[in-house]
N, C-alpha and C. Protein backbone atom coordinates (compact mmCIF):
# COMPACT_ATOMS: atom_id res chain seq x y z
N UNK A 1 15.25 -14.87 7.59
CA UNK A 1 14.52 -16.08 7.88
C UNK A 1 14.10 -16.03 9.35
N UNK A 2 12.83 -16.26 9.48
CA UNK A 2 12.39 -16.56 10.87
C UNK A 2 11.24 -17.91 11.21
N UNK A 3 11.04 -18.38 12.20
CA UNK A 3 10.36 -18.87 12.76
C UNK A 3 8.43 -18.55 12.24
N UNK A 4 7.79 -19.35 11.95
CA UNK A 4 5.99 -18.65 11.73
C UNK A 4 5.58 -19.61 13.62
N UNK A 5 5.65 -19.01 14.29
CA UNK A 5 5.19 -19.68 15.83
C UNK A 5 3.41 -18.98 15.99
N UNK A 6 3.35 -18.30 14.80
CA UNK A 6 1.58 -17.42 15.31
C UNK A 6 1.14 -17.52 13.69
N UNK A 7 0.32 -17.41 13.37
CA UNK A 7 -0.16 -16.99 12.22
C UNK A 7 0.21 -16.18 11.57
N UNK A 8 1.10 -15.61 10.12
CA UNK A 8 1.67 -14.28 9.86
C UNK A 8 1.22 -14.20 8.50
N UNK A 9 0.92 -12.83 8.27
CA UNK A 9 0.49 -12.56 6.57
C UNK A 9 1.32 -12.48 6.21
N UNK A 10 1.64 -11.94 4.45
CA UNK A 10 2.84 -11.60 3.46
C UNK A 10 3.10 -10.18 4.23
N UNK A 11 2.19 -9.56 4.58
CA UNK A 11 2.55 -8.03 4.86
C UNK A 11 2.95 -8.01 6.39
N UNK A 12 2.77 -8.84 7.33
CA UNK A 12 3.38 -8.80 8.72
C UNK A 12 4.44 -9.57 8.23
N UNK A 13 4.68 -10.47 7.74
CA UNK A 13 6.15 -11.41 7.59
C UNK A 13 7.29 -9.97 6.69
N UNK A 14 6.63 -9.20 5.63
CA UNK A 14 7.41 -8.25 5.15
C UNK A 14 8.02 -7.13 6.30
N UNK A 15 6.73 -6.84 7.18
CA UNK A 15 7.22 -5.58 8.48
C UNK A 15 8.09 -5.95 9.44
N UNK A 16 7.73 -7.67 9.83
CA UNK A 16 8.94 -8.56 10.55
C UNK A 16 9.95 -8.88 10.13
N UNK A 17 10.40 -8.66 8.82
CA UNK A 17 11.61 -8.82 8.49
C UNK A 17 12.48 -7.54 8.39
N UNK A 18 11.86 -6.38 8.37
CA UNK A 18 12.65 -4.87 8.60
C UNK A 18 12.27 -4.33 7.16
N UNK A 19 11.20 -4.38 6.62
CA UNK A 19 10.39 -3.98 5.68
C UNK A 19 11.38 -4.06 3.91
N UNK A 20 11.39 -2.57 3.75
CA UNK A 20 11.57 -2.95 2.30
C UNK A 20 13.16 -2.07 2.24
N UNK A 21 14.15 -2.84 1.46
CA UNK A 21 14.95 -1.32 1.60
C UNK A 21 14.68 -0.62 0.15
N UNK A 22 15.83 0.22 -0.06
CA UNK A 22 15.66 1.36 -0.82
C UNK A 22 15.22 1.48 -2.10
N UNK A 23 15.86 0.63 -2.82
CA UNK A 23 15.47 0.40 -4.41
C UNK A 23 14.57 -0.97 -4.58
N UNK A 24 13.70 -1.46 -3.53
CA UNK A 24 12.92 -2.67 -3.80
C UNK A 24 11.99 -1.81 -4.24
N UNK A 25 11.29 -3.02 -5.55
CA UNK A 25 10.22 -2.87 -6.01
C UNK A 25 9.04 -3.00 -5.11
N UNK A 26 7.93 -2.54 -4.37
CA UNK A 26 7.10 -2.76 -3.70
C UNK A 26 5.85 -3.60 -4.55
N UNK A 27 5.61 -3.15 -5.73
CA UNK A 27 4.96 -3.79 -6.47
C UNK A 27 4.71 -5.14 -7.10
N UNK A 28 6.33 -5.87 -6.82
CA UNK A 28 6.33 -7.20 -7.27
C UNK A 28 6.94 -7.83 -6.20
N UNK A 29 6.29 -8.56 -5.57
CA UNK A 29 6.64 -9.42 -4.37
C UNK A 29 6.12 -11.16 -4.92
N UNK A 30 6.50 -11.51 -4.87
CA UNK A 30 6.46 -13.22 -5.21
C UNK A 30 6.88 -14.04 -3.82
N UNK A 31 5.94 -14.94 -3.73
CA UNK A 31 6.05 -15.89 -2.31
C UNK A 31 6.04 -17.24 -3.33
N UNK A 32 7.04 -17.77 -3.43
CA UNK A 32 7.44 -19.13 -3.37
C UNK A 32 6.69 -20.13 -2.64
N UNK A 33 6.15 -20.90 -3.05
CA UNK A 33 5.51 -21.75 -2.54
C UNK A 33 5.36 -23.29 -2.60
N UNK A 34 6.44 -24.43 -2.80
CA UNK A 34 6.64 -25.62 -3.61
C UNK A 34 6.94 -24.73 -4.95
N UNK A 35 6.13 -25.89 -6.20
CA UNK A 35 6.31 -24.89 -7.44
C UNK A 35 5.59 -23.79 -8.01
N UNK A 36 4.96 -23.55 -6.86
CA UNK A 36 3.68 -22.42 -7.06
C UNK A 36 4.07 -20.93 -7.30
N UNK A 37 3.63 -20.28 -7.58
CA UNK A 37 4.21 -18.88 -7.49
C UNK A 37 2.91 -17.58 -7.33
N UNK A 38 2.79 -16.98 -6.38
CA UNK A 38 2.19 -16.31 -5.70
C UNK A 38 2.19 -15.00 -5.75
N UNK A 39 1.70 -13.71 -6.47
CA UNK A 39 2.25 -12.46 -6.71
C UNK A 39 1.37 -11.83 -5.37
N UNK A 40 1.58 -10.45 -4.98
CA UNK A 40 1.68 -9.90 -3.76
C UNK A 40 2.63 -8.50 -4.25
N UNK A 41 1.28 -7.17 -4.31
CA UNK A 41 1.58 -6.15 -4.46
C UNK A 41 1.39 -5.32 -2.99
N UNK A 42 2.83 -5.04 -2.69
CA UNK A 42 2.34 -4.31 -1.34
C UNK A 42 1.50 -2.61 -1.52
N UNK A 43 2.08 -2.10 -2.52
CA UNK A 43 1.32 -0.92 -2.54
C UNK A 43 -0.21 -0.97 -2.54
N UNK A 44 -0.69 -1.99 -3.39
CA UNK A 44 -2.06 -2.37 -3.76
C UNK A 44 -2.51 -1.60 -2.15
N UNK A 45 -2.23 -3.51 -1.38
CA UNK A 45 -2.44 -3.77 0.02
C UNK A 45 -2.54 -2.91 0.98
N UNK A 46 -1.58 -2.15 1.11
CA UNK A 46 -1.97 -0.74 2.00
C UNK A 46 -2.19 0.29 1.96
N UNK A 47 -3.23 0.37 0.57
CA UNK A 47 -4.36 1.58 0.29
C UNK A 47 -5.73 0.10 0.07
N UNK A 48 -5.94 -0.10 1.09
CA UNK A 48 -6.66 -1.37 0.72
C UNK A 48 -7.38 -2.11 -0.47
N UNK A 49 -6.48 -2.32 -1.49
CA UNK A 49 -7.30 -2.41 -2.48
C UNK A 49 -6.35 -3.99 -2.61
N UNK A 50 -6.84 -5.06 -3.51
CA UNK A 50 -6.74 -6.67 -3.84
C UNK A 50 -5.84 -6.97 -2.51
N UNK A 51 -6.77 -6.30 -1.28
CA UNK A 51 -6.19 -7.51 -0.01
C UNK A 51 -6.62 -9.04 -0.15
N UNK A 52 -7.04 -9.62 -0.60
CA UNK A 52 -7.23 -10.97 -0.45
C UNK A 52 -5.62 -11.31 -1.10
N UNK A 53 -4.83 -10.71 -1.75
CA UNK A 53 -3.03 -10.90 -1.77
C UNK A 53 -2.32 -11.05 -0.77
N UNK A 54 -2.69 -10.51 0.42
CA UNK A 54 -2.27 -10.71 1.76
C UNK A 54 -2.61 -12.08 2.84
N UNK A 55 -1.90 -12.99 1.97
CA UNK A 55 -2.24 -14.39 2.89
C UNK A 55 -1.46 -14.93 3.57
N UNK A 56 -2.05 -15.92 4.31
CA UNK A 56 -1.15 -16.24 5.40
C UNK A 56 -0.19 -17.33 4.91
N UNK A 57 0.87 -16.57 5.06
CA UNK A 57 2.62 -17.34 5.08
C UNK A 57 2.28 -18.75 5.80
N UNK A 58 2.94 -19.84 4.71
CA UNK A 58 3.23 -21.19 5.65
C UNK A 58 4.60 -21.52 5.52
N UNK A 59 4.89 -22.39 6.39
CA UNK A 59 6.18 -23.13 6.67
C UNK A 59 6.80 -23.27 5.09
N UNK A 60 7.55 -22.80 4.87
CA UNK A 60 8.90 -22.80 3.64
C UNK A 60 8.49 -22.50 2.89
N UNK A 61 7.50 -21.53 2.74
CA UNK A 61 7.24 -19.92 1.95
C UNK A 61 8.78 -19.49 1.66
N UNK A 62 8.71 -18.75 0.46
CA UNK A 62 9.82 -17.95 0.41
C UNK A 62 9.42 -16.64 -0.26
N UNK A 63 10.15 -15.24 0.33
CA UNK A 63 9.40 -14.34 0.03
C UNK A 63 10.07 -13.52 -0.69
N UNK A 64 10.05 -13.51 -2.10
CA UNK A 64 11.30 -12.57 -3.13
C UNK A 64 10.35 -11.32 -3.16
N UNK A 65 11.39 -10.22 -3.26
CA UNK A 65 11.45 -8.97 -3.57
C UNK A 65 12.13 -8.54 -4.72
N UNK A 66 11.27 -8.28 -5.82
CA UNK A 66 12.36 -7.56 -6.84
C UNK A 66 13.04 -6.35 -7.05
């Protein structure tokens, strides 16, 4: 858990938290959002392909990793 004091995407809030460890799925990332639910493939994202998945984190986001 940290502080959002600047603007942060799903993929800078993922690198600011000490990225992924070993057996996370990179492919299924879910951001919590109220009762919303938000999917977020990092592999997609950094071969640039469905970046518009990469949005900006707000206040009590929550960011599961499966």
């Amino acid at each position: 858990m940290f502080p959002l004091v600047v603007p942060t995407t799903v993929l800078e809030a993922i690198n600011g938290a000490g990225g992924f460890q070993e057996f996370a799925n990179q492919k299924k990332v879910t951001i919590l959002r109220g009762d919303k639910r938000i999917y977020f493939n990092y592999k997609d994202v950094i071969r640039g392909k469905n970046t518009q998945q990469n949005i900006q984190v707000e206040n009590g986001d929550h960011i599961i990793v499966d």
